[in-house]
C-alpha atoms as a PDB file:
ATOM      1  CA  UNK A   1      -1.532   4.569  24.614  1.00  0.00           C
ATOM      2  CA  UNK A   2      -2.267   5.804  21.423  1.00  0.00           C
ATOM      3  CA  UNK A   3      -1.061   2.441  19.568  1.00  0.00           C
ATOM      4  CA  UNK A   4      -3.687   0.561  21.740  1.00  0.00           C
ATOM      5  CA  UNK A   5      -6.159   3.017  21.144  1.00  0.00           C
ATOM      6  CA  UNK A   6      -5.679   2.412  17.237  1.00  0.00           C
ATOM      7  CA  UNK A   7      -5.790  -1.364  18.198  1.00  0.00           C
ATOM      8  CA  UNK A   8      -8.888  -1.430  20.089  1.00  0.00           C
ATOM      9  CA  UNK A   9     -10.584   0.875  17.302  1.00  0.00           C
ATOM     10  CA  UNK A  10      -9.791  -1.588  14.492  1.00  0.00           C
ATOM     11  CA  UNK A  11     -10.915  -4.836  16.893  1.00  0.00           C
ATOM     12  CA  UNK A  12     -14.304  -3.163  17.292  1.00  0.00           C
ATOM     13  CA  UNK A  13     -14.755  -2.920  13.553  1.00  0.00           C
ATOM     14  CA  UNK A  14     -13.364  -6.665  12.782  1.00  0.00           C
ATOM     15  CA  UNK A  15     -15.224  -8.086  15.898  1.00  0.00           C
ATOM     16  CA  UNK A  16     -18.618  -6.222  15.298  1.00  0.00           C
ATOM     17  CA  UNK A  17     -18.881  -5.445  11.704  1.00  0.00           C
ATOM     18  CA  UNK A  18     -18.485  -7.054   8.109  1.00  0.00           C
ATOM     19  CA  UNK A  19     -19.855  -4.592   5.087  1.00  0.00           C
ATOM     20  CA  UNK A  20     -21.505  -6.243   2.371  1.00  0.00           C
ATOM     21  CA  UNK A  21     -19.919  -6.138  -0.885  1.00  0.00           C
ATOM     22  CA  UNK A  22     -20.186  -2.559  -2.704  1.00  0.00           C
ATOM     23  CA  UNK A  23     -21.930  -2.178  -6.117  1.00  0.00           C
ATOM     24  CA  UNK A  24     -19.632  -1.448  -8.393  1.00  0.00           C
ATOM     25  CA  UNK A  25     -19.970   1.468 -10.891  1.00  0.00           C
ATOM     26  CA  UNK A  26     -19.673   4.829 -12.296  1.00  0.00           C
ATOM     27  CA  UNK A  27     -21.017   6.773  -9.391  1.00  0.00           C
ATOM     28  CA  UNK A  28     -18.917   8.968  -7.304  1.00  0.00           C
ATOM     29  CA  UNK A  29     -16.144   7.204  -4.784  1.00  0.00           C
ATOM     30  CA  UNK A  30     -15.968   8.102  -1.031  1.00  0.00           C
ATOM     31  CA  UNK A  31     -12.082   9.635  -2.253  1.00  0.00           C
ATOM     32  CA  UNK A  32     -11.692  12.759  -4.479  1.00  0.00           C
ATOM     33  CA  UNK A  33      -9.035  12.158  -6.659  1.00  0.00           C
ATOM     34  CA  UNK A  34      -6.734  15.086  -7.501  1.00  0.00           C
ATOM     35  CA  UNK A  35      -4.570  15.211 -10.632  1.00  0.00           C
ATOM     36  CA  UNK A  36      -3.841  12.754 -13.126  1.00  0.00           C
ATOM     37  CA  UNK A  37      -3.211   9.564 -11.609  1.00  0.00           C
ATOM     38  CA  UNK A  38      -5.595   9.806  -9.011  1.00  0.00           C
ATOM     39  CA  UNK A  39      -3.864  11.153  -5.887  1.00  0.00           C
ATOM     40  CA  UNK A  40      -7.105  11.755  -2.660  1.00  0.00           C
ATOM     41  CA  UNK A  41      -7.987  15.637  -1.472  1.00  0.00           C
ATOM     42  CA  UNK A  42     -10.519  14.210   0.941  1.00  0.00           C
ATOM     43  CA  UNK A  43     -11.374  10.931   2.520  1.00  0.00           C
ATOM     44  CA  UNK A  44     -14.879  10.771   3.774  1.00  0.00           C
ATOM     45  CA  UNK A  45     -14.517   7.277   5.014  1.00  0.00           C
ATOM     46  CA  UNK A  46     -11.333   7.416   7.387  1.00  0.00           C
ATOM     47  CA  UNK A  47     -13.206  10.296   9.162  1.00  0.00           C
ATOM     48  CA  UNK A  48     -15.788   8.038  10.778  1.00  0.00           C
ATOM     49  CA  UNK A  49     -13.952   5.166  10.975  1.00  0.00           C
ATOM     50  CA  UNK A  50     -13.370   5.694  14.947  1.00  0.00           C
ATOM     51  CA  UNK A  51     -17.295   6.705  15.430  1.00  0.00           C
ATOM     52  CA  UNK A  52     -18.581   3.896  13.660  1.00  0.00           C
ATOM     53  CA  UNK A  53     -16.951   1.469  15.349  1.00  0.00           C
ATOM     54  CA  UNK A  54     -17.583   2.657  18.724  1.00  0.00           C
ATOM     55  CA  UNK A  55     -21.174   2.771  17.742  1.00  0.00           C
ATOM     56  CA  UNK A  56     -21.125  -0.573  16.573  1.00  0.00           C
ATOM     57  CA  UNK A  57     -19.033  -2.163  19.692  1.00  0.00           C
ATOM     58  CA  UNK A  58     -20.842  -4.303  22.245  1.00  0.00           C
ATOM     59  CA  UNK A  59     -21.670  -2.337  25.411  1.00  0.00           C
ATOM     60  CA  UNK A  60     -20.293  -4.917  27.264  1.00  0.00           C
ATOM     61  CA  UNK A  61     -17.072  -4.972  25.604  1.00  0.00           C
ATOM     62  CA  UNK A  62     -14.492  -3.498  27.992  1.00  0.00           C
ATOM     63  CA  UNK A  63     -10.983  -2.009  26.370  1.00  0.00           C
ATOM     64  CA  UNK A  64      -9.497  -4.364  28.196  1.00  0.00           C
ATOM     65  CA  UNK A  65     -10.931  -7.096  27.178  1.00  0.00           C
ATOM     66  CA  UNK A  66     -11.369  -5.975  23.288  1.00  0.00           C
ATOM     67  CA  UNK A  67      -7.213  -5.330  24.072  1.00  0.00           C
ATOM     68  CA  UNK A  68      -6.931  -9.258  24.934  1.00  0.00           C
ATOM     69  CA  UNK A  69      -8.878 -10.743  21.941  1.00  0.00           C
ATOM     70  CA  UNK A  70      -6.645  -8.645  19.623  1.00  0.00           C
ATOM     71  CA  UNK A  71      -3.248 -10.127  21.218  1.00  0.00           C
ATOM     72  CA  UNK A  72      -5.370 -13.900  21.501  1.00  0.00           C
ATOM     73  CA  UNK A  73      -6.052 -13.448  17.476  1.00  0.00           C
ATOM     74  CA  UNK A  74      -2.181 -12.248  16.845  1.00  0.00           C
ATOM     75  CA  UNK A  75      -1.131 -14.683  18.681  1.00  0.00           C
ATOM     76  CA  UNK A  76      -3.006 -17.025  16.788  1.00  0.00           C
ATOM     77  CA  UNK A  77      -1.711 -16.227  13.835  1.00  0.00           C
ATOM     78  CA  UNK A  78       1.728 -16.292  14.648  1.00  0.00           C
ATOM     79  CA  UNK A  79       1.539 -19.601  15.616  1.00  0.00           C
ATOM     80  CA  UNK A  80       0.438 -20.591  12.017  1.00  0.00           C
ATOM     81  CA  UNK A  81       3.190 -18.357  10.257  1.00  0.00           C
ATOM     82  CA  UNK A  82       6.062 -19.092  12.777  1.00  0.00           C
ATOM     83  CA  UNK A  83       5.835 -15.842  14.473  1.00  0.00           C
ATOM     84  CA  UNK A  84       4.788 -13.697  11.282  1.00  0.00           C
ATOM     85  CA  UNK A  85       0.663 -12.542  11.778  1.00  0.00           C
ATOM     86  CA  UNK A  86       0.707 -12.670   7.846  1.00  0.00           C
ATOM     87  CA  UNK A  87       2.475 -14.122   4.808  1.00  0.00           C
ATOM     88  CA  UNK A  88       1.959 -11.070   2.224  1.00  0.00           C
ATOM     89  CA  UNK A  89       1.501  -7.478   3.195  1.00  0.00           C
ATOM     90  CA  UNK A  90      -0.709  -5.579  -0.240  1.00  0.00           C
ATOM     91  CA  UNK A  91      -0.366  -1.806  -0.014  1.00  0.00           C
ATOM     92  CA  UNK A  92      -1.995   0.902  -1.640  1.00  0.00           C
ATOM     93  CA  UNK A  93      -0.239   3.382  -3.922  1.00  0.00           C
ATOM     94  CA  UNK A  94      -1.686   7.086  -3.902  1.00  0.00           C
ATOM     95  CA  UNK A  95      -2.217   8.095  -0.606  1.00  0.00           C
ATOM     96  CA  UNK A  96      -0.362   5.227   1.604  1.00  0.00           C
ATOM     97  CA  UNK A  97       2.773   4.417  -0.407  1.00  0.00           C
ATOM     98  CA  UNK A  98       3.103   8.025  -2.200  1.00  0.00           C
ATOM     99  CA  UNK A  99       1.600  11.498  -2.308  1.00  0.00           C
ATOM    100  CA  UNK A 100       1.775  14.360  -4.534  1.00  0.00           C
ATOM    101  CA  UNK A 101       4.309  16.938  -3.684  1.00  0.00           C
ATOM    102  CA  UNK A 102       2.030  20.088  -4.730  1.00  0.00           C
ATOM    103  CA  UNK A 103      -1.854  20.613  -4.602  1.00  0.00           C
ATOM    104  CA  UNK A 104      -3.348  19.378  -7.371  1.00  0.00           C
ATOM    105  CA  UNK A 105      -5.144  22.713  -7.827  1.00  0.00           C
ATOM    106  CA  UNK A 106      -1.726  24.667  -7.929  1.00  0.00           C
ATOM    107  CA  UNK A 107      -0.544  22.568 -10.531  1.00  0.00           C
ATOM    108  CA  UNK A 108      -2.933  22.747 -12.656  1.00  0.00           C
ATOM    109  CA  UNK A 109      -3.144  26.736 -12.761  1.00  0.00           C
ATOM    110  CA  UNK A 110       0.923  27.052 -12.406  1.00  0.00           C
ATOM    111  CA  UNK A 111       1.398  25.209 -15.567  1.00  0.00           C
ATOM    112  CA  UNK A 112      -2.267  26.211 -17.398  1.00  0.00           C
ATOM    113  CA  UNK A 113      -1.235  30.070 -17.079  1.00  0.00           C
ATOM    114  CA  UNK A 114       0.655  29.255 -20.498  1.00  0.00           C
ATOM    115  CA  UNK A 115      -1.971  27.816 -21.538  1.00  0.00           C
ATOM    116  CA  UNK A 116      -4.636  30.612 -21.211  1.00  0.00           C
ATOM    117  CA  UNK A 117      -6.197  29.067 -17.438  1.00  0.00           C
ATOM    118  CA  UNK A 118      -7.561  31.496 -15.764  1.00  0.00           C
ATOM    119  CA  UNK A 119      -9.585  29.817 -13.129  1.00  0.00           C
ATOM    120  CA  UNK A 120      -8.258  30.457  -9.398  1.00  0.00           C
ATOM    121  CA  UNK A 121      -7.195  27.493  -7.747  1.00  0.00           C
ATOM    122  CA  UNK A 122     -10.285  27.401  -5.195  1.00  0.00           C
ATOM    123  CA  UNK A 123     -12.360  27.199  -8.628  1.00  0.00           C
ATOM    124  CA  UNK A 124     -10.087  24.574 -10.369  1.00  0.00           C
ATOM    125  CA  UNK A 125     -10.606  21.907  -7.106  1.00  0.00           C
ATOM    126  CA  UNK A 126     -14.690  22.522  -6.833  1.00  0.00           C
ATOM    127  CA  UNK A 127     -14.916  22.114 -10.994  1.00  0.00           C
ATOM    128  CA  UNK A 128     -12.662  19.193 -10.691  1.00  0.00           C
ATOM    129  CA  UNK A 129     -14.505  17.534  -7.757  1.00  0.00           C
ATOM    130  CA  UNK A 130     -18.015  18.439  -9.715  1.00  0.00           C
ATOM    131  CA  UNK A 131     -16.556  16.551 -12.545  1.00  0.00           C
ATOM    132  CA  UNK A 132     -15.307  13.489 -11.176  1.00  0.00           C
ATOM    133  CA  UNK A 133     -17.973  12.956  -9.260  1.00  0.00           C
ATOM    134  CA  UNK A 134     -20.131  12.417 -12.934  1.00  0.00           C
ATOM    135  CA  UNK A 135     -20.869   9.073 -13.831  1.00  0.00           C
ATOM    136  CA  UNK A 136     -17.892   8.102 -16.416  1.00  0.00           C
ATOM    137  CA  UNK A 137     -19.866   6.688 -20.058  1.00  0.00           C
ATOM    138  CA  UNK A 138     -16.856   5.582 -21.738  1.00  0.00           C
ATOM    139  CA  UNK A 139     -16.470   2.293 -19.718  1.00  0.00           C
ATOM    140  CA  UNK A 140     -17.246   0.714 -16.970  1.00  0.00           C
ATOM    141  CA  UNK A 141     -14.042   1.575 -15.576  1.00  0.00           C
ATOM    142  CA  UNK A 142     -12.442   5.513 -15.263  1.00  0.00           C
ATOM    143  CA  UNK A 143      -8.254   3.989 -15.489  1.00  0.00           C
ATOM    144  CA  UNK A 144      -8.124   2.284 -19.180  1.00  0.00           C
ATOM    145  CA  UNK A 145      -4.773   1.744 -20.418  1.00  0.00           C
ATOM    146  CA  UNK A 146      -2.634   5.237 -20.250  1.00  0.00           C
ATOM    147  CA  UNK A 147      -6.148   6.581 -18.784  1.00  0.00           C
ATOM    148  CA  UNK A 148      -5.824   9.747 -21.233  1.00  0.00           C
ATOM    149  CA  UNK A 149      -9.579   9.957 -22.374  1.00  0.00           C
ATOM    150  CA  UNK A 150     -10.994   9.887 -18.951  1.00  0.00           C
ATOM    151  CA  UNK A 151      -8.062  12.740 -17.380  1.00  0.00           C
ATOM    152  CA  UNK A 152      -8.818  14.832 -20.720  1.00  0.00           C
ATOM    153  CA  UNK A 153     -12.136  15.031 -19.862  1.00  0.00           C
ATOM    154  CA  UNK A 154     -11.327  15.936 -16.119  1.00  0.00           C
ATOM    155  CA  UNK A 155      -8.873  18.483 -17.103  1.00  0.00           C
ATOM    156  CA  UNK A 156     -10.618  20.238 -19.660  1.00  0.00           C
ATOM    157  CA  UNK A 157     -14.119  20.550 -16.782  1.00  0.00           C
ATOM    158  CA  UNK A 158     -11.878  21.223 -14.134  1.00  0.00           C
ATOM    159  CA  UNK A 159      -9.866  24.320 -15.991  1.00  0.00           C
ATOM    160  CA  UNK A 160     -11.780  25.361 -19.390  1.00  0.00           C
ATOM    161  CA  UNK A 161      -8.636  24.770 -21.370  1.00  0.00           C
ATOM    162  CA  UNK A 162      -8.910  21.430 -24.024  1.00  0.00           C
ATOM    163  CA  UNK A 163      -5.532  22.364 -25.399  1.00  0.00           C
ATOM    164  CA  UNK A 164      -3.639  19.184 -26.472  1.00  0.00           C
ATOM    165  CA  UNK A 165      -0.709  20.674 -25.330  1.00  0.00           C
ATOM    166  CA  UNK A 166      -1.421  21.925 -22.011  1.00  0.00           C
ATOM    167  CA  UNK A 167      -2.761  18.425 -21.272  1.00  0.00           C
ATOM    168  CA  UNK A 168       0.163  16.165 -22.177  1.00  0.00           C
ATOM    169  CA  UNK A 169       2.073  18.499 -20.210  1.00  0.00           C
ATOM    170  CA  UNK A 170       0.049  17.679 -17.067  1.00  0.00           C
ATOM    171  CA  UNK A 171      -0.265  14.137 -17.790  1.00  0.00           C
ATOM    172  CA  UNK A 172       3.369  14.058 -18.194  1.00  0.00           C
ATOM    173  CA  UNK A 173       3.958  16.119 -15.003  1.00  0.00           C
ATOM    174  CA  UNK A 174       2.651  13.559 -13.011  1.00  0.00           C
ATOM    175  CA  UNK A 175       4.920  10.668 -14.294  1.00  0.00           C
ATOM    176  CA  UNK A 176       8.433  12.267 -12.872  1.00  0.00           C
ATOM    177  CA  UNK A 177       9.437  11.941  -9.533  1.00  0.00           C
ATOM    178  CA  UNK A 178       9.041  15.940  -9.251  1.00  0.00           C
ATOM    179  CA  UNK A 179       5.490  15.202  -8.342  1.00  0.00           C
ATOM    180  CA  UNK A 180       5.303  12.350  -5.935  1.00  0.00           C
ATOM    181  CA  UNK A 181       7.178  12.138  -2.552  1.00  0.00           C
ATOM    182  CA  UNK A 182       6.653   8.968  -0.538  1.00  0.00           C
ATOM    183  CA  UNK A 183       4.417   9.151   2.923  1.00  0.00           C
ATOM    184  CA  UNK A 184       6.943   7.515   4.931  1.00  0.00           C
ATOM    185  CA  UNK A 185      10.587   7.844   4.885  1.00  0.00           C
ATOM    186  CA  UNK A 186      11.283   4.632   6.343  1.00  0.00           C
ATOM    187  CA  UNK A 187       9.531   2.833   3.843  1.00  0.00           C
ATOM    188  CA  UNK A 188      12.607   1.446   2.221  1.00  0.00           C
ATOM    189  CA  UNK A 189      14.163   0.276   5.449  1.00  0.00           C
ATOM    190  CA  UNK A 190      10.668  -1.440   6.578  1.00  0.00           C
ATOM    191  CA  UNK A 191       9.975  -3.077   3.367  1.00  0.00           C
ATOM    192  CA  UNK A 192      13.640  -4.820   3.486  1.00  0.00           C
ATOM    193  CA  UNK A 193      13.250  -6.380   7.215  1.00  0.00           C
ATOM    194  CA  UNK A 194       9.672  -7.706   5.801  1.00  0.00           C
ATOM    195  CA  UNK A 195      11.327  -9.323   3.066  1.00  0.00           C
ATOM    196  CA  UNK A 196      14.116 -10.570   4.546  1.00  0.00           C
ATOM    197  CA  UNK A 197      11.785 -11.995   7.266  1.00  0.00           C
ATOM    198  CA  UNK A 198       9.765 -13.767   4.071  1.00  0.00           C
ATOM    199  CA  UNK A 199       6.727 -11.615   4.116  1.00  0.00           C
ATOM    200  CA  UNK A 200       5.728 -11.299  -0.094  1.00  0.00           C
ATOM    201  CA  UNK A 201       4.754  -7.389  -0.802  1.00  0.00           C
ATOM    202  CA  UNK A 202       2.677  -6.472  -3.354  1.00  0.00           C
ATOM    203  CA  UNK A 203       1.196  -2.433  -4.200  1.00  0.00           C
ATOM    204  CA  UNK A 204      -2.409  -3.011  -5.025  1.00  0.00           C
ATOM    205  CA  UNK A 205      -3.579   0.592  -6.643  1.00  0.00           C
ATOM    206  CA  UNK A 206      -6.572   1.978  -8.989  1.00  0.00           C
ATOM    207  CA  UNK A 207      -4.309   3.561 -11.195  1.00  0.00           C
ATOM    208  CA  UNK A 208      -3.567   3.658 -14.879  1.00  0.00           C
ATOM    209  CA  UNK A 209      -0.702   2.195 -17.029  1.00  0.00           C
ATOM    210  CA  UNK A 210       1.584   5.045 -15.408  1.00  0.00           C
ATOM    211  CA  UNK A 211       1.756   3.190 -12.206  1.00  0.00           C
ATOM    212  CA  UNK A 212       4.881   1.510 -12.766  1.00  0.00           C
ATOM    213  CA  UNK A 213       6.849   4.425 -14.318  1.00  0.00           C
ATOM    214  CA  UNK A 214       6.392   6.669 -11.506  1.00  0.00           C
ATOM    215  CA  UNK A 215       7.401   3.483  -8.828  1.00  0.00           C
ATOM    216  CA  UNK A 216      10.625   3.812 -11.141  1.00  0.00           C
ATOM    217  CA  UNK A 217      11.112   7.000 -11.185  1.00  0.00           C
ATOM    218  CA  UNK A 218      10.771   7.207  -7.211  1.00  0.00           C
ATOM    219  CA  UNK A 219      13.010   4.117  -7.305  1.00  0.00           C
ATOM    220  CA  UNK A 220      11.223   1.866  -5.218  1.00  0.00           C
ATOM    221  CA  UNK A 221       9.550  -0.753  -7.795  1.00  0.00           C
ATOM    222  CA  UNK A 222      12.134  -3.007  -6.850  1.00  0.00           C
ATOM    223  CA  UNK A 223      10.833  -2.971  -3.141  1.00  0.00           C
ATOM    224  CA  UNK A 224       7.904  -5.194  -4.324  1.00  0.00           C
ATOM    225  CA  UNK A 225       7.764  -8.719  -5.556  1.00  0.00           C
ATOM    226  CA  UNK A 226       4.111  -7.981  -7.265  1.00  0.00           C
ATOM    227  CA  UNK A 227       2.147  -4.589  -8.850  1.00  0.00           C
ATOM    228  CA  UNK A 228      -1.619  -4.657  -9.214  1.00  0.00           C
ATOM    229  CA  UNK A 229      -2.969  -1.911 -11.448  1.00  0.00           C
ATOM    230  CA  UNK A 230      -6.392  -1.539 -11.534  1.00  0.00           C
ATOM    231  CA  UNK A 231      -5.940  -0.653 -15.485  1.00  0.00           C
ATOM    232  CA  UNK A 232      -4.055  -4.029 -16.342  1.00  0.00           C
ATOM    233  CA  UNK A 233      -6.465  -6.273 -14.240  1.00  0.00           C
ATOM    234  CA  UNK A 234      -9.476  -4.575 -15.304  1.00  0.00           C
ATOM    235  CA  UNK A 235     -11.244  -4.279 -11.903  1.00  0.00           C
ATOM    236  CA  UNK A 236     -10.653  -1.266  -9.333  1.00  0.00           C
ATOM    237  CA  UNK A 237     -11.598  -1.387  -6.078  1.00  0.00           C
ATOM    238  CA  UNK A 238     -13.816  -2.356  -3.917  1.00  0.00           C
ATOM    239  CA  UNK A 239     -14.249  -4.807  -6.120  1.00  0.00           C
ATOM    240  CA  UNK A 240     -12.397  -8.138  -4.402  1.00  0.00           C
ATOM    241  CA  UNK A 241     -11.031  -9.148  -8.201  1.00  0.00           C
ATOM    242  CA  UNK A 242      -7.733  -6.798  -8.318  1.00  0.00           C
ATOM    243  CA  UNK A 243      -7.087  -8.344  -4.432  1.00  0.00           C
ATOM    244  CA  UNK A 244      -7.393 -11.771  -4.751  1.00  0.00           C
ATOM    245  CA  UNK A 245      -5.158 -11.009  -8.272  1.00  0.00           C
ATOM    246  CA  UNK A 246      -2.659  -9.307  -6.059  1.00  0.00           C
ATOM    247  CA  UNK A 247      -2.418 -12.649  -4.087  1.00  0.00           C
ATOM    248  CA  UNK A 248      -2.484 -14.781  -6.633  1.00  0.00           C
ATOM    249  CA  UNK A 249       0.303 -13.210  -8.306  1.00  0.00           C
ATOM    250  CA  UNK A 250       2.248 -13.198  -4.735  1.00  0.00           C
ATOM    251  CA  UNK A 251       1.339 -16.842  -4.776  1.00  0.00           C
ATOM    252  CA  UNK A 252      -0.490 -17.070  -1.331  1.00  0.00           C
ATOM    253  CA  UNK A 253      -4.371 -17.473  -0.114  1.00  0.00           C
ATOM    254  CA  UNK A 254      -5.639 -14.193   0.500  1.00  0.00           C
ATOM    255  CA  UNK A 255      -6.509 -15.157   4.588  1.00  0.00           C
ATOM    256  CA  UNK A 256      -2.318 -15.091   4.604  1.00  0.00           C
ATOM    257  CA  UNK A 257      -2.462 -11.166   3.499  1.00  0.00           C
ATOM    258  CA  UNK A 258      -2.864  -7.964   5.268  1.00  0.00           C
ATOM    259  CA  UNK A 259      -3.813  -5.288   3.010  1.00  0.00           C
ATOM    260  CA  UNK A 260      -2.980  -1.644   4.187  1.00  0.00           C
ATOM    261  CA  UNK A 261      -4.673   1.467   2.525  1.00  0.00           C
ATOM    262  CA  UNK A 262      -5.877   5.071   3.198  1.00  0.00           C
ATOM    263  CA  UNK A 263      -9.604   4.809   2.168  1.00  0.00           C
ATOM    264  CA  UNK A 264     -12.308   2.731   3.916  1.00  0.00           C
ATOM    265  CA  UNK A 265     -14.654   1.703   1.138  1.00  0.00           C
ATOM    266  CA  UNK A 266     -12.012   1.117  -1.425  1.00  0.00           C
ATOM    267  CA  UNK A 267      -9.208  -0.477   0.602  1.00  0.00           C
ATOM    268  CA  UNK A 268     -10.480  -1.886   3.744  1.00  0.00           C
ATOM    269  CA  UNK A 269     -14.089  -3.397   2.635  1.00  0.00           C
ATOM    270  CA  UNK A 270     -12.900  -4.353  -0.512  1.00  0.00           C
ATOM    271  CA  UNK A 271      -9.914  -6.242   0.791  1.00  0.00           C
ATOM    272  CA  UNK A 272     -11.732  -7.907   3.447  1.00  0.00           C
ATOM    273  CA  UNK A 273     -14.689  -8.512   1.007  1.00  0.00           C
ATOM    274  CA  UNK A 274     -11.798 -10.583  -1.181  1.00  0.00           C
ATOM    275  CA  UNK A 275     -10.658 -12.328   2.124  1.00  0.00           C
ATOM    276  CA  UNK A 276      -7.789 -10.528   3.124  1.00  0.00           C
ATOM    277  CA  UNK A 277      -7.259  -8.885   6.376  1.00  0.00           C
ATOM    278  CA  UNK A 278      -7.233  -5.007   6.641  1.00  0.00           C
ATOM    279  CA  UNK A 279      -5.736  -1.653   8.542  1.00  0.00           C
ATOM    280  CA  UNK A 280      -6.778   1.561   7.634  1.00  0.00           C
ATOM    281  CA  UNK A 281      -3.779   3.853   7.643  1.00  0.00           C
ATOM    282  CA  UNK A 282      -3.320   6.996   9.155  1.00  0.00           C
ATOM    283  CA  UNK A 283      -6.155   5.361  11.833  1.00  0.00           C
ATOM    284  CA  UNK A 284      -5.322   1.593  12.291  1.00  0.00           C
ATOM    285  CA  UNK A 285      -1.569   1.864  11.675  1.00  0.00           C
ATOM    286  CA  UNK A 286       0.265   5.295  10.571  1.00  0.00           C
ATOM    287  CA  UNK A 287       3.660   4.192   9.878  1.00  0.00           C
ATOM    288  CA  UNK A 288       5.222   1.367   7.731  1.00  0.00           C
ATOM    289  CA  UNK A 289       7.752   0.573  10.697  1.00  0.00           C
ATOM    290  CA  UNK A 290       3.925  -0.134  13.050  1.00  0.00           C
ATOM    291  CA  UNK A 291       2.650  -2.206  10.002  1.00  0.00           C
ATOM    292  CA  UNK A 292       5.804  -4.415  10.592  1.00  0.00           C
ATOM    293  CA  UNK A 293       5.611  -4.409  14.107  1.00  0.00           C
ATOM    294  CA  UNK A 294       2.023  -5.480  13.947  1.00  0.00           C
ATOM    295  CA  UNK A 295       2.745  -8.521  11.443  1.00  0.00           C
ATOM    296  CA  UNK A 296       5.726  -9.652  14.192  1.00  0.00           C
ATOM    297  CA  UNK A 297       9.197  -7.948  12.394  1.00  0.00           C
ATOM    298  CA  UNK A 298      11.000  -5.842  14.373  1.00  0.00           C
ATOM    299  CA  UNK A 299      12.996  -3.261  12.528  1.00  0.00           C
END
């Protein structure tokens, strides 16, 4: 029941309702991000997703019936891709793929105590959400390269302390596999079947250049046959660039891709915005193993 419910929610919102594209720029996203790489302590979009779409559904629509046009459209599709719904599955990093192990707050005040920090934790997380919710000067974008200026600037409002040293200590923190744990266990098993059934996979993340050492040090770069990094293509999302990049690097049209990511605005209306398909996690699917099921590989 509550697969179909998640089913009928996401055919209201691709029967009834395609957002514009987003303006892109330095104002404050719909997700906090918490520590150095960007990791969410609130999404305000996946907590209407289920309201808005009912509002937005036809009154005459039955469940039913919305239930039937989602299996007509899979079926559909699975008649293009010999049984398969899509030919590339794009995935989002912090938040879908991985999460931090600790609160970013914690962090920052268990290894700032050195350091002279004495904000509490409760103050650490409003200073930190104060400051990254300021329009960022430097560039148009907040993950250059290594991202350093941008997270020095967010460290030093969030805790008082500009020490060099307590910095590169954070910023290295959050490169080991000692702060990252991944959101499904069954990833690895998932993202095999999907490849061996010839779906491309490809992580699609605003991130900075530290992306790709942290999917090493979790060991599961290899899982992917493309990486995306906001920082290397020079567009984050919304904005449809680093998506159709993602596809173009998988080598397929973006209508063959499903992308699958925990924030509304930035996953979900910017992939669809770039012509990709979408599922909010943790709403339209909430488990690798149902994101394979849904393209048409058992596991």
């Amino acid at each position: 029941m509550a697969l179909r419910t998640r089913i009928i929610t996401r055919a209201f919102s691709n029967l009834t309702h395609k957002p514009k594209l987003q303006v892109l720029g330095n104002g404050s996203s719909d997700v906090i991000r918490a520590d150095p790489t960007g990791s969410p302590v609130s999404n305000l979009g996946s907590s209407f997703s289920t309201a808005a779409a009912a509002v937005e559904a036809p009154a005459s629509a039955s469940v039913e019936s919305l239930f039937g046009l989602v299996k007509e459209y899979e079926d559909y599709r699975r008649g293009l891709y010999g049984g398969l719904t899509h030919k590339a599955l794009l995935v989002d990093a912090v938040g879908t793929l991985v999460i931090p192990s600790q609160p970013m707050a914690q962090i920052y005040k268990q290894i700032g105590e050195k350091y002279g920090v004495e904000y509490s934790e409760d103050e650490i997380l409003k200073r930190y959400r104060w400051a990254y919710g300021q329009p960022w000067g430097r560039s148009s974008l907040r993950y250059v390269n290594d991202g350093r200026p941008f997270w020095q600037h967010i460290v030093s409002c969030s805790t008082g302390c500009s020490d060099s040293q307590y910095f590169e200590e954070l910023y290295n923190y959050y490169t080991t596999e000692k702060a990252w744990h991944l959101c499904d266990p069954e990833a690895e098993r998932v993202f095999q079947a999907l490849r061996a059934a010839g779906v491309k996979l490809a992580i699609v993340s605003n991130f900075d250049t530290r992306l790709r050492p942290v999917l090493r040090a979790l060991n599961c770069d290899h899982w992917f046959d493309a990486v995306a990094v906001s920082a290397e293509v020079e567009a984050e999302k919304p904005n449809p660039t680093i998506f159709l990049k993602a596809c173009e690097l998988l080598g397929v049209n973006p209508d063959d891709a499903v992308h699958v990511g925990d924030d509304r605005r930035n996953d979900i209306w910017g992939a669809r915005d770039a012509g990709c398909d979408a599922w909010l996690w943790g709403s339209d699917v909430v488990s690798f193993k149902e994101v394979a099921q849904r393209i048409g590989v058992e596991v």
